[in-house]
PDB file of N, CA and C in Angstrom:
ATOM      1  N   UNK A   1     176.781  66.948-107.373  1.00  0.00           N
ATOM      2  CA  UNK A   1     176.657  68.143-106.563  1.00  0.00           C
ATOM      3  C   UNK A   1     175.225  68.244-106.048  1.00  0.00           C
ATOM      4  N   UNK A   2     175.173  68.360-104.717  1.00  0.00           N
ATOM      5  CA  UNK A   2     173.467  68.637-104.514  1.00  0.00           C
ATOM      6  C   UNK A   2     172.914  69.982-104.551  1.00  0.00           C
ATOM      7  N   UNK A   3     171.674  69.639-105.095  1.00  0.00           N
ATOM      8  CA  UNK A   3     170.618  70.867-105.397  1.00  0.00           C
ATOM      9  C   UNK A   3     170.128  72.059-104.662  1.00  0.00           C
ATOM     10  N   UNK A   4     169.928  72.955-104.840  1.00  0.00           N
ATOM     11  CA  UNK A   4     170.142  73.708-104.141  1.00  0.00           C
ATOM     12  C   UNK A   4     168.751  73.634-103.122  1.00  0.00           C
ATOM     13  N   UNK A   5     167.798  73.128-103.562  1.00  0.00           N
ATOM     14  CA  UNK A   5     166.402  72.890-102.509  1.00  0.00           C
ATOM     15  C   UNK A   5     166.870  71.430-101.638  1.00  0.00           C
ATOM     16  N   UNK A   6     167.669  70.637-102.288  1.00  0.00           N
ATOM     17  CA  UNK A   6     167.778  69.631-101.191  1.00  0.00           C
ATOM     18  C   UNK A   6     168.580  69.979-100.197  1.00  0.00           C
ATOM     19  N   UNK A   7     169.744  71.127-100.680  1.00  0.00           N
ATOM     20  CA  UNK A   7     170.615  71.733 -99.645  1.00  0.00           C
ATOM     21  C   UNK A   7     169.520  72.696 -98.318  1.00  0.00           C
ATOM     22  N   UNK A   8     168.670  73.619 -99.435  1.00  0.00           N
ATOM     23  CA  UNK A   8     167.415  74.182 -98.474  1.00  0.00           C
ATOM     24  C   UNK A   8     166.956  73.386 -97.074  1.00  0.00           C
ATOM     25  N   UNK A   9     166.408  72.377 -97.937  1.00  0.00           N
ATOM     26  CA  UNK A   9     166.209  71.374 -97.015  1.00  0.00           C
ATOM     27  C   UNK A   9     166.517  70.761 -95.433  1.00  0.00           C
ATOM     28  N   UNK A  10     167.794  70.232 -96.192  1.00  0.00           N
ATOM     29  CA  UNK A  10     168.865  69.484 -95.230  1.00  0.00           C
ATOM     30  C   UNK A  10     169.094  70.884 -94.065  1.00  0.00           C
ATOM     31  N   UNK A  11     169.359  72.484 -94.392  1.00  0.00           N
ATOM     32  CA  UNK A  11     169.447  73.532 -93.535  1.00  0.00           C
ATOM     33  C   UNK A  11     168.326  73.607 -92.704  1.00  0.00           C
ATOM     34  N   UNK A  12     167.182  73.064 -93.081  1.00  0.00           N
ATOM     35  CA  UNK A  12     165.737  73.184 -92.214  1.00  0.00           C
ATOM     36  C   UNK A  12     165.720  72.115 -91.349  1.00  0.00           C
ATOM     37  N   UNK A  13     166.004  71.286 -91.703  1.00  0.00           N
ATOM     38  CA  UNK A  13     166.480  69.857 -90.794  1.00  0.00           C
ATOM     39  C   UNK A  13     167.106  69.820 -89.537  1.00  0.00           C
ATOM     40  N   UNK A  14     168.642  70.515 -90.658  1.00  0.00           N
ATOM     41  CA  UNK A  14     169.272  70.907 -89.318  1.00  0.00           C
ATOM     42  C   UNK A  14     169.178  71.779 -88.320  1.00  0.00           C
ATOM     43  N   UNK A  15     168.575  72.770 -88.591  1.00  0.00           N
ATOM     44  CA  UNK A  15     168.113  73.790 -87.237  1.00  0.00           C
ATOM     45  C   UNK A  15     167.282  73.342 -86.568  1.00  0.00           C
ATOM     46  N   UNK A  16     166.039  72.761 -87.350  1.00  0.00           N
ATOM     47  CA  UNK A  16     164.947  71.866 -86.449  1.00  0.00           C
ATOM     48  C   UNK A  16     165.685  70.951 -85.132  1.00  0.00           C
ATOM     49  N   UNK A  17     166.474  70.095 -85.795  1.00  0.00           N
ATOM     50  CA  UNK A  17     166.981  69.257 -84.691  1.00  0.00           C
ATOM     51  C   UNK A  17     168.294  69.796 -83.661  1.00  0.00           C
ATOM     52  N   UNK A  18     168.366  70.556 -84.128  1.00  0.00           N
ATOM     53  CA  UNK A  18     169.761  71.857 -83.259  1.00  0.00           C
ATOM     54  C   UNK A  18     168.432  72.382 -82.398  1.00  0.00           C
ATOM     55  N   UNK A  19     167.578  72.844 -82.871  1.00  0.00           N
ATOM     56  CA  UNK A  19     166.587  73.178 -82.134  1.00  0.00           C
ATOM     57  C   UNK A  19     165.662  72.802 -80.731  1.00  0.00           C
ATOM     58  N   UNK A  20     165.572  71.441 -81.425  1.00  0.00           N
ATOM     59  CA  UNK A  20     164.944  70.249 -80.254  1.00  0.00           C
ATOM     60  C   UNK A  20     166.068  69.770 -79.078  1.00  0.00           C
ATOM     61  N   UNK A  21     167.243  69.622 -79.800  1.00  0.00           N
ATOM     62  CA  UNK A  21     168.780  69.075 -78.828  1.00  0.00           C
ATOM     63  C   UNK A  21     168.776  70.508 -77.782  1.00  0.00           C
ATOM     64  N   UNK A  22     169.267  71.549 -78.497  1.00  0.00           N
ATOM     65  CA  UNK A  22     169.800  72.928 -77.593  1.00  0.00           C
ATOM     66  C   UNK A  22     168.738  73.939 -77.542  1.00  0.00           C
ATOM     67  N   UNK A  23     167.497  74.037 -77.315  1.00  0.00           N
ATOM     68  CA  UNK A  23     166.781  74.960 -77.238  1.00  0.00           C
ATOM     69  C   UNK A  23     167.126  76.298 -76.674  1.00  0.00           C
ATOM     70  N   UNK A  24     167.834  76.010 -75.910  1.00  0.00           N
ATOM     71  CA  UNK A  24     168.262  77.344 -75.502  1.00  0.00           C
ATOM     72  C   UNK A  24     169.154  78.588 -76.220  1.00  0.00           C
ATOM     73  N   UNK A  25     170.229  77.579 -76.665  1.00  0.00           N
ATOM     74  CA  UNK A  25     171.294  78.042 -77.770  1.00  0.00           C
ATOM     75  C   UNK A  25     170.305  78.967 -78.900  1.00  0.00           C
ATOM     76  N   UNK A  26     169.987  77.357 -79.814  1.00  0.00           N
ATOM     77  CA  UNK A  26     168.814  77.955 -80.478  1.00  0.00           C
ATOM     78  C   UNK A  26     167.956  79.165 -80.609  1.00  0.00           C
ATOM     79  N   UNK A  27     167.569  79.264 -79.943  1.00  0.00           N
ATOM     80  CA  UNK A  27     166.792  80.105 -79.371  1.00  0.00           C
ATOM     81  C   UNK A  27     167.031  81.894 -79.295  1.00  0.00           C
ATOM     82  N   UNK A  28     168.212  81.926 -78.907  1.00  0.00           N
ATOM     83  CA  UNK A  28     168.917  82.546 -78.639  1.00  0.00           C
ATOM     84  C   UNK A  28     169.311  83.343 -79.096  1.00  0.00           C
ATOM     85  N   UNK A  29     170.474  82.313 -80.497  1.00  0.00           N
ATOM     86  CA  UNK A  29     170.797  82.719 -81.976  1.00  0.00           C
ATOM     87  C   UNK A  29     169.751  82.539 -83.225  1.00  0.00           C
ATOM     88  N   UNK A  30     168.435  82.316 -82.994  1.00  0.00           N
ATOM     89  CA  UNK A  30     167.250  82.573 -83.796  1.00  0.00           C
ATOM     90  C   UNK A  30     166.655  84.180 -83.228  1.00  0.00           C
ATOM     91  N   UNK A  31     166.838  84.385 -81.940  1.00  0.00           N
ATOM     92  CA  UNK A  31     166.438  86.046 -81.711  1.00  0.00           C
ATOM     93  C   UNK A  31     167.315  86.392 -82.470  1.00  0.00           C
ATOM     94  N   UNK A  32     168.773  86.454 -82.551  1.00  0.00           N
ATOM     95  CA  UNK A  32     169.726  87.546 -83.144  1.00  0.00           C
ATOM     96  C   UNK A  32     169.758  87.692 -84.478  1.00  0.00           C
ATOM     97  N   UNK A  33     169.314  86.755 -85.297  1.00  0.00           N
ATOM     98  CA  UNK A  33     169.260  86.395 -86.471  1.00  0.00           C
ATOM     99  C   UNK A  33     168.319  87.065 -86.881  1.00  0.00           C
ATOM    100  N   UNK A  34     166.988  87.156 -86.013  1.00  0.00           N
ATOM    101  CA  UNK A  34     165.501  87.540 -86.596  1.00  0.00           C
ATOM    102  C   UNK A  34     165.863  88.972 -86.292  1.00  0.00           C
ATOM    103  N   UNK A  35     166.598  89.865 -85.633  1.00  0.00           N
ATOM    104  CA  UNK A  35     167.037  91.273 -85.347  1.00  0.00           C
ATOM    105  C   UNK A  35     168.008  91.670 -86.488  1.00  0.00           C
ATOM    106  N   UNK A  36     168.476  90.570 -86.611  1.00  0.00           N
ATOM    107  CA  UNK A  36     170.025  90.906 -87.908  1.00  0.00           C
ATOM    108  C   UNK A  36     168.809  91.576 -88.772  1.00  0.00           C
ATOM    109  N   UNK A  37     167.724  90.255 -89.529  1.00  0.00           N
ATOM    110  CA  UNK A  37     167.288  90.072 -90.543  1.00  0.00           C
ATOM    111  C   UNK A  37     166.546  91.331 -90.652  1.00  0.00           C
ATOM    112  N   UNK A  38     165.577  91.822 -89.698  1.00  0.00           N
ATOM    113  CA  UNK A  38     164.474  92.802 -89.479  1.00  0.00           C
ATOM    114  C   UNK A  38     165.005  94.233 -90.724  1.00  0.00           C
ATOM    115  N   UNK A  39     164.704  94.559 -91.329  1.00  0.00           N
ATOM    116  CA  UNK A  39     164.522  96.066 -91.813  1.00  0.00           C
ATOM    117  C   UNK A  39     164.830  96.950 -90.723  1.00  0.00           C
ATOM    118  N   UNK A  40     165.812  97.728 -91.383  1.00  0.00           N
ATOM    119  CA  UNK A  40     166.991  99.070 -90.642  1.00  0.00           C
ATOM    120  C   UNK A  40     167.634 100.054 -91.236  1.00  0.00           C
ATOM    121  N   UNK A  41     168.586 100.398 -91.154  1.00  0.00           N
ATOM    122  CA  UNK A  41     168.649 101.319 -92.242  1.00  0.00           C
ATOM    123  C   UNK A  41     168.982 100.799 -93.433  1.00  0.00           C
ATOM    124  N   UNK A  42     169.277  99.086 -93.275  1.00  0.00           N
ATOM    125  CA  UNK A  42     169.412  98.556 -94.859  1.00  0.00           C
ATOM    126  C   UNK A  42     168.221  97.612 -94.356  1.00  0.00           C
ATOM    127  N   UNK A  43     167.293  97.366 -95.806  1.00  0.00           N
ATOM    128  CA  UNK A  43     166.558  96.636 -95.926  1.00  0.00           C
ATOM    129  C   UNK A  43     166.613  95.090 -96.381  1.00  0.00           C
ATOM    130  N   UNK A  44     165.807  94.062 -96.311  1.00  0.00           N
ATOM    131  CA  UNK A  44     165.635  92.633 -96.152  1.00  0.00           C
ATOM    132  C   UNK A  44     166.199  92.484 -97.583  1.00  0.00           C
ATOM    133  N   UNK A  45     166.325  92.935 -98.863  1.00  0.00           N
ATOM    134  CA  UNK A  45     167.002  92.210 -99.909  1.00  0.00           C
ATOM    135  C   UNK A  45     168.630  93.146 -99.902  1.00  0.00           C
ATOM    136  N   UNK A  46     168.241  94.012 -99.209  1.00  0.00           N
ATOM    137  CA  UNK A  46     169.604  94.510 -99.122  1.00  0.00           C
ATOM    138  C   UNK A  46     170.990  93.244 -98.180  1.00  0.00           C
ATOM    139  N   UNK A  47     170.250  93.536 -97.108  1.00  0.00           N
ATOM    140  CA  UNK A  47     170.343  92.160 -96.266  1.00  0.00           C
ATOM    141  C   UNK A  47     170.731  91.087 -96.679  1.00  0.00           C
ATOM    142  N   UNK A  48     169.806  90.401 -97.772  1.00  0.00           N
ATOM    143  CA  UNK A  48     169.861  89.228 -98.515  1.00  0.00           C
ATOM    144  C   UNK A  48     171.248  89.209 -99.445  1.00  0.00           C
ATOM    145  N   UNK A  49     171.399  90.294-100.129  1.00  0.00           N
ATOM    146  CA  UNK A  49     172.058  90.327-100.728  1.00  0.00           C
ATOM    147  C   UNK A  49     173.623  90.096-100.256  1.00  0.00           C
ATOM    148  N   UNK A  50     173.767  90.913 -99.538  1.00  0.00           N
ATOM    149  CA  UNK A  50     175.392  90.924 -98.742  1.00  0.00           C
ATOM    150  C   UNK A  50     175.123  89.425 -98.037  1.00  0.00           C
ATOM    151  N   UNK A  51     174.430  88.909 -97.826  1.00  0.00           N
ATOM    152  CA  UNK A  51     174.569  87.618 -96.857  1.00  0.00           C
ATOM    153  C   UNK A  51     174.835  86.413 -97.900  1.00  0.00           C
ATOM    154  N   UNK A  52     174.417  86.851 -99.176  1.00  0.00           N
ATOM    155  CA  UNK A  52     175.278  85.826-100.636  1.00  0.00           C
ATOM    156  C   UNK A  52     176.474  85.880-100.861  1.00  0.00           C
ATOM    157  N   UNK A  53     176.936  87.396-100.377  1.00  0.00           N
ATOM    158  CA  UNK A  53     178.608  87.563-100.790  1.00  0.00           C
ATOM    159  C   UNK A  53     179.101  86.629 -99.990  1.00  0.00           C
ATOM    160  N   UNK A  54     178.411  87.458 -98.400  1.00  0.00           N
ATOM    161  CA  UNK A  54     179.617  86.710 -97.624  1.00  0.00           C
ATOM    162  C   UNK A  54     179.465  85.126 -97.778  1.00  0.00           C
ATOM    163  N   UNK A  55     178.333  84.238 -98.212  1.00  0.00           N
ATOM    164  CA  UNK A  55     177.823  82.857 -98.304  1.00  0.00           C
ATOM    165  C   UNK A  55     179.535  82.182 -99.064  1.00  0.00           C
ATOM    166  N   UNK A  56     179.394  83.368-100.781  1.00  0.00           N
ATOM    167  CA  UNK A  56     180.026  82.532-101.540  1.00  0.00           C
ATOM    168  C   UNK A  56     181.677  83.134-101.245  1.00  0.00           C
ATOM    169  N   UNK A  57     182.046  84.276 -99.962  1.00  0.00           N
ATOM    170  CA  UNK A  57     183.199  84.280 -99.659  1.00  0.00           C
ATOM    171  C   UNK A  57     184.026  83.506 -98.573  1.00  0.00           C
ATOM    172  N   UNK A  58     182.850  82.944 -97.770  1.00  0.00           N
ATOM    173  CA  UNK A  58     182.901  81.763 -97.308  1.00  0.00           C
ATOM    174  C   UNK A  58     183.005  80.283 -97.549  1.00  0.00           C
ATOM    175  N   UNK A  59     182.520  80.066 -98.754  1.00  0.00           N
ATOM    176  CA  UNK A  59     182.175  78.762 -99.575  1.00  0.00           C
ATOM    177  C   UNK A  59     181.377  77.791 -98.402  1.00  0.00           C
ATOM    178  N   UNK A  60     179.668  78.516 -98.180  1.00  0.00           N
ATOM    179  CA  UNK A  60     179.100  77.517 -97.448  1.00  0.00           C
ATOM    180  C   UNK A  60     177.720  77.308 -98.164  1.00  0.00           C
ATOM    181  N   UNK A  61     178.074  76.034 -98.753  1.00  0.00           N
ATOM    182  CA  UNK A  61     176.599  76.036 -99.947  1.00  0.00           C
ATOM    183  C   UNK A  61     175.260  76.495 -99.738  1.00  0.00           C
ATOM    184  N   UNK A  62     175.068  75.638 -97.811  1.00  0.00           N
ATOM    185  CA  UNK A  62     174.214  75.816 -97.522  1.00  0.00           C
ATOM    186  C   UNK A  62     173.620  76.952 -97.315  1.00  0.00           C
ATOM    187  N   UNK A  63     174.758  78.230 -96.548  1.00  0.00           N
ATOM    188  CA  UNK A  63     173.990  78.973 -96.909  1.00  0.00           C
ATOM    189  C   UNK A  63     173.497  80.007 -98.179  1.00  0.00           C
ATOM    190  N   UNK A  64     174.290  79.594 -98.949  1.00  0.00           N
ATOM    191  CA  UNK A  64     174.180  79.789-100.346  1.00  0.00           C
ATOM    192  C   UNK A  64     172.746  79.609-100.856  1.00  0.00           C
ATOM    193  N   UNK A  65     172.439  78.577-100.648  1.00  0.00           N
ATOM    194  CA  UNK A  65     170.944  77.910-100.977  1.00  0.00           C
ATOM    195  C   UNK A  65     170.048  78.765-100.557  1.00  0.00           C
ATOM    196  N   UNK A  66     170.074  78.853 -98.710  1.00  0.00           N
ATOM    197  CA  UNK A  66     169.466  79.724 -98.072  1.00  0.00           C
ATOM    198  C   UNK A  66     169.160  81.166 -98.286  1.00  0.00           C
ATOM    199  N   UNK A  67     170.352  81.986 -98.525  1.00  0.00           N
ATOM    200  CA  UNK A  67     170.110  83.270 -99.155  1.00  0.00           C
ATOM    201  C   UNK A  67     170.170  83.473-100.305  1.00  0.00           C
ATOM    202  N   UNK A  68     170.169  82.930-100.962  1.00  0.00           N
ATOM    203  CA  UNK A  68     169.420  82.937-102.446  1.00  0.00           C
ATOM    204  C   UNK A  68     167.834  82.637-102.382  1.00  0.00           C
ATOM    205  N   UNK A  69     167.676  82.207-101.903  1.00  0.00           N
ATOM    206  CA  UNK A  69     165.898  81.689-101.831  1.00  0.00           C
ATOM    207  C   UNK A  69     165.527  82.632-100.886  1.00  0.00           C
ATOM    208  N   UNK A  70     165.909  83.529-100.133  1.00  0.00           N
ATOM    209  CA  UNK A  70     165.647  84.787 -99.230  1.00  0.00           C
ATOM    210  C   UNK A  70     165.522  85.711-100.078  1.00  0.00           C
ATOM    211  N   UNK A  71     166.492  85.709-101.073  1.00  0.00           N
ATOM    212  CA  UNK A  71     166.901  87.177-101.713  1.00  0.00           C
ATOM    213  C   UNK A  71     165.640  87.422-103.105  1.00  0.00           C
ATOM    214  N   UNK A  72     165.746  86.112-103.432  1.00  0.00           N
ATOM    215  CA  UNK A  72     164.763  86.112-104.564  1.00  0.00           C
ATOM    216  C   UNK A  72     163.013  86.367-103.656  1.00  0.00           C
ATOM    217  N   UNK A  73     162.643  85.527-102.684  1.00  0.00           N
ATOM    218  CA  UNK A  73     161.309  85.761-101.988  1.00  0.00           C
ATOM    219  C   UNK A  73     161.700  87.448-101.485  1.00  0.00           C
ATOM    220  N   UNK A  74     162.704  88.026-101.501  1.00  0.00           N
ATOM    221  CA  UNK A  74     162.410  89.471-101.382  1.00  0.00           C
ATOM    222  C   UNK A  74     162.717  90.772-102.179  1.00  0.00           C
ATOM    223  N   UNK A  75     163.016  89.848-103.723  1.00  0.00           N
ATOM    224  CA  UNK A  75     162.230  90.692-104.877  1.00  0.00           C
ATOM    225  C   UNK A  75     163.901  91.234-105.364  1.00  0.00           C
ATOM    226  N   UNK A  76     164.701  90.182-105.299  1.00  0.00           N
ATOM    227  CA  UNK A  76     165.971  90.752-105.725  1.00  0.00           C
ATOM    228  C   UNK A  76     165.943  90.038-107.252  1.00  0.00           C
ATOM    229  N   UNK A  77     166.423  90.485-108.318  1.00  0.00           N
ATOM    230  CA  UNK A  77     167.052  90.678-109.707  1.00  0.00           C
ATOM    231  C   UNK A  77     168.060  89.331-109.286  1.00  0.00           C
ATOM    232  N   UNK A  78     168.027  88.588-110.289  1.00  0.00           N
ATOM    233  CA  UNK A  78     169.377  87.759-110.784  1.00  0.00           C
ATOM    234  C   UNK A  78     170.555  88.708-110.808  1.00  0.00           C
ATOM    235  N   UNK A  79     170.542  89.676-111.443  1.00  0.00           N
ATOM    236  CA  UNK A  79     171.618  90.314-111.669  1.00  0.00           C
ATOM    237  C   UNK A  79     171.768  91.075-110.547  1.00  0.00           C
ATOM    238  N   UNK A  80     171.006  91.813-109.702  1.00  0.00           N
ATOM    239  CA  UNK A  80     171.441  92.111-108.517  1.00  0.00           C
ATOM    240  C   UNK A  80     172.110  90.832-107.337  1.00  0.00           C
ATOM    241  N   UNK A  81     171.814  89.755-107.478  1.00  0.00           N
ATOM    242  CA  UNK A  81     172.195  88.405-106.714  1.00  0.00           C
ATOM    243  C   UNK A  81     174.046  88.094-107.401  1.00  0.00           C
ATOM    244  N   UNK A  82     173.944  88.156-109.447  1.00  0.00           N
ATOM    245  CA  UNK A  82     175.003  87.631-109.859  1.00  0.00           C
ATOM    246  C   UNK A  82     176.132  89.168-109.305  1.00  0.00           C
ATOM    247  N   UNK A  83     175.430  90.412-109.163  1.00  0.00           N
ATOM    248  CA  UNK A  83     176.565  91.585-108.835  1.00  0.00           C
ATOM    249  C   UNK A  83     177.066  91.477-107.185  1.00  0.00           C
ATOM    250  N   UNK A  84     176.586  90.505-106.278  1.00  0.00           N
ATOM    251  CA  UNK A  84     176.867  90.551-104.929  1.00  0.00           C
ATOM    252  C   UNK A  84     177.632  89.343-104.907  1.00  0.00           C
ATOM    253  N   UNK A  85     178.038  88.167-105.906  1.00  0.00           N
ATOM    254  CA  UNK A  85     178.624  87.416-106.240  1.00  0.00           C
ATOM    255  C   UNK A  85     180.101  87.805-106.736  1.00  0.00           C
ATOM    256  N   UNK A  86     179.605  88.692-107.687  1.00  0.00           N
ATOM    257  CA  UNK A  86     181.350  89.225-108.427  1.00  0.00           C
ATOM    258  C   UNK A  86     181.958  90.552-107.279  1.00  0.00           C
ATOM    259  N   UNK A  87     181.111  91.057-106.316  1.00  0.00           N
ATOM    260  CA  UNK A  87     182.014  92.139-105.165  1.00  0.00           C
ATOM    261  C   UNK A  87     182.560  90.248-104.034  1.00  0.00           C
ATOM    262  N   UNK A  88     181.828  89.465-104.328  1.00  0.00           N
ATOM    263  CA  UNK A  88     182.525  88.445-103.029  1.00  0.00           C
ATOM    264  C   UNK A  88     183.770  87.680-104.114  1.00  0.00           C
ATOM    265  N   UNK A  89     183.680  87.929-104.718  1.00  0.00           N
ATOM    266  CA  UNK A  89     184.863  87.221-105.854  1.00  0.00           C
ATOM    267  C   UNK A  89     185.894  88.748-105.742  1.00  0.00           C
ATOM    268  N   UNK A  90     185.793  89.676-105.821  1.00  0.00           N
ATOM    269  CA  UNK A  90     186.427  90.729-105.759  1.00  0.00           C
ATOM    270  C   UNK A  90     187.878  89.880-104.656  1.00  0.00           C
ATOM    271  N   UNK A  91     186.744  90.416-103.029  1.00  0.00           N
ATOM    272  CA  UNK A  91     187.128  90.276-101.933  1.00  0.00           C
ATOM    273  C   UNK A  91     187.893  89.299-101.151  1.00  0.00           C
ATOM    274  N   UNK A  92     187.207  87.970-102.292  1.00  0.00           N
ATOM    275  CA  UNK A  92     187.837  86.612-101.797  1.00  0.00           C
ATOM    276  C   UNK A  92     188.610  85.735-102.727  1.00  0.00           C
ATOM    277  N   UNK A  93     188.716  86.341-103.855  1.00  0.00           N
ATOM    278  CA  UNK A  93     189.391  86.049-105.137  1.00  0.00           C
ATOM    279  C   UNK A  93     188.487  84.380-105.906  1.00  0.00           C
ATOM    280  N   UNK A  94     189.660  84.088-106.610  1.00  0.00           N
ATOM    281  CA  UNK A  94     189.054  82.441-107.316  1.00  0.00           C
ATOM    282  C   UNK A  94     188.140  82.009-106.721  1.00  0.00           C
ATOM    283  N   UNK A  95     188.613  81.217-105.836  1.00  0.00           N
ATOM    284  CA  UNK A  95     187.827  80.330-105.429  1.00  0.00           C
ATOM    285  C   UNK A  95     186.554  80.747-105.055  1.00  0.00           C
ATOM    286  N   UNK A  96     186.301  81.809-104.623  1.00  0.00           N
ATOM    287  CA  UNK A  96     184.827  82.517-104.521  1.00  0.00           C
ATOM    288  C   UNK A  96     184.415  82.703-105.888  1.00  0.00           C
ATOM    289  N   UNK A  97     185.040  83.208-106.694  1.00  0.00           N
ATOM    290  CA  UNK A  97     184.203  83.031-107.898  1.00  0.00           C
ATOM    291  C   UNK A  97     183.840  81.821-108.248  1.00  0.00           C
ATOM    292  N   UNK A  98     184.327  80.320-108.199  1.00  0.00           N
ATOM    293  CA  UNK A  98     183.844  79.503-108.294  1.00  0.00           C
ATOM    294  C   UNK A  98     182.508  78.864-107.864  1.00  0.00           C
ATOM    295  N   UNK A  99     182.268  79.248-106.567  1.00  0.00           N
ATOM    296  CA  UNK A  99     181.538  79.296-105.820  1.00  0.00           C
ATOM    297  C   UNK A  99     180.072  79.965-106.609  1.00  0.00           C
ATOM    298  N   UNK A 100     180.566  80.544-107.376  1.00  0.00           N
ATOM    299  CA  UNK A 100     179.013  81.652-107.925  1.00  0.00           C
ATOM    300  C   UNK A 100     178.316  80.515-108.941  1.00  0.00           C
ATOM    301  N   UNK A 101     178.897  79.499-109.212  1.00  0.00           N
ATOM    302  CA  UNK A 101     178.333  78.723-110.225  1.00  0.00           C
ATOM    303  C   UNK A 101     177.338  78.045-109.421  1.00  0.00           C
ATOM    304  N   UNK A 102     177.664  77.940-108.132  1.00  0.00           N
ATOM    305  CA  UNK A 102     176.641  77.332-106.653  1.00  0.00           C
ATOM    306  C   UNK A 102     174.870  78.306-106.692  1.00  0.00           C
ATOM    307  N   UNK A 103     175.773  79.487-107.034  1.00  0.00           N
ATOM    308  CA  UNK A 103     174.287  80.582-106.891  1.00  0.00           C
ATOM    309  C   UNK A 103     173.455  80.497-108.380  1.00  0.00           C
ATOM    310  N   UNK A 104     174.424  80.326-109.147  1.00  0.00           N
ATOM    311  CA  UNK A 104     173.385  80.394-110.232  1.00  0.00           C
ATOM    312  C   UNK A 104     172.371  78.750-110.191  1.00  0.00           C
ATOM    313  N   UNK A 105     173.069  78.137-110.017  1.00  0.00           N
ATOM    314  CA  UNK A 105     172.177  76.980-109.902  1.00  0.00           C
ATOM    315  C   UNK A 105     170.704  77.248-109.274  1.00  0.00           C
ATOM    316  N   UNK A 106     171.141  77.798-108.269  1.00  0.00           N
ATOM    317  CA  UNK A 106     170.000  77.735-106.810  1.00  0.00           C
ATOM    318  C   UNK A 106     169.119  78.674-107.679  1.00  0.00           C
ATOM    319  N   UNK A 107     169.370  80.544-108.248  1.00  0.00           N
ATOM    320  CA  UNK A 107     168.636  81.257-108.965  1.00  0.00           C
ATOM    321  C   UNK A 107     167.953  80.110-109.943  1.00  0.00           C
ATOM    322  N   UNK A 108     168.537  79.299-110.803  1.00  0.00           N
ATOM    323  CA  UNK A 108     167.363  78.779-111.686  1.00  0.00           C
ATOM    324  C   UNK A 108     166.652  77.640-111.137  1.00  0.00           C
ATOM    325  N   UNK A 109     167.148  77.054-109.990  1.00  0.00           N
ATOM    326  CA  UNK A 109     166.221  76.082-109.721  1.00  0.00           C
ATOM    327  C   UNK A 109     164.427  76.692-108.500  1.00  0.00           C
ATOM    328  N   UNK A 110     165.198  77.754-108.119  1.00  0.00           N
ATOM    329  CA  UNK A 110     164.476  78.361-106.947  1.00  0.00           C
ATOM    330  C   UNK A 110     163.329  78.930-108.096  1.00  0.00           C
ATOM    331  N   UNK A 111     163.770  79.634-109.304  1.00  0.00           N
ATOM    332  CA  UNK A 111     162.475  80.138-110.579  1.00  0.00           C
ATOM    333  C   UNK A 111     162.294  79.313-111.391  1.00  0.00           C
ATOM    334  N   UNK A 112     162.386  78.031-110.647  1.00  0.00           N
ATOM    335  CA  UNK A 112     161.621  76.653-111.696  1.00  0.00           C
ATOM    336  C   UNK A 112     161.780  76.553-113.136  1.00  0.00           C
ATOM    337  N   UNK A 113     163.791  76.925-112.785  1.00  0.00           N
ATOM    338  CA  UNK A 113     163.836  76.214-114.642  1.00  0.00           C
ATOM    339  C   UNK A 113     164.529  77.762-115.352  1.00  0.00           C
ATOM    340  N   UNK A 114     163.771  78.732-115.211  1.00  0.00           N
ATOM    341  CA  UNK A 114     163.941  79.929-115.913  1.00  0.00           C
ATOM    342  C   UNK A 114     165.607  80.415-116.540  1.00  0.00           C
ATOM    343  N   UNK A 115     165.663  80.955-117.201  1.00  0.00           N
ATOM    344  CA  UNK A 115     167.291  81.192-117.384  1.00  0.00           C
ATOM    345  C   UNK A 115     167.264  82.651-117.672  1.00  0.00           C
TER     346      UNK A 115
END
């Protein structure tokens, strides 16, 4: 299974070069993203948070990786990360809960080890 920083990674990669190919696209959907992301009446780990549910009600690692390493650089709790995990397991049943074993990885590798 890959790691959750090499998954990081490989997501930085790929926008870079989505970037250089379609600049425009890009571009585009990096404004809407940076407006999604901005502080509103819900704030950036609030943000972070729901963007894990939907990650692991989706089953997309990558961005799994991604907003987990968002959520934690904006001061979210493990347990606030593992409680936005069990409302996307609610919503999306099994297989999303499976999926949460994806987040815990990324939480201990993103705090270097910690449990």
């Amino acid at each position: 299974m890959d790691d959750a920083k090499e998954l990081l990674n490989e997501t930085n990669q790929s926008l870079a070069k989505l970037g250089r190919d379609y600049p425009k696209v890009m571009k585009t959907f990096s404004s809407f993203m940076g407006a999604v992301e901005d502080p509103g009446a819900l704030g950036t780990k609030t943000k972070e948070l729901i963007a894990i549910s939907l990650s692991v009600a989706t089953r997309c690692k990558w961005c799994i990786a991604f907003h987990v390493k968002n959520a934690l650089d904006a001061g979210a709790s493990k347990e606030e990360i593992m409680e936005s995990c069990f409302v996307a397991a609610l919503m999306a049943g099994g297989p999303a809960l499976m999926y949460t074993q994806l987040v815990v990885k990324a939480i201990e590798e993103f705090e270097g080890g910690k449990k």
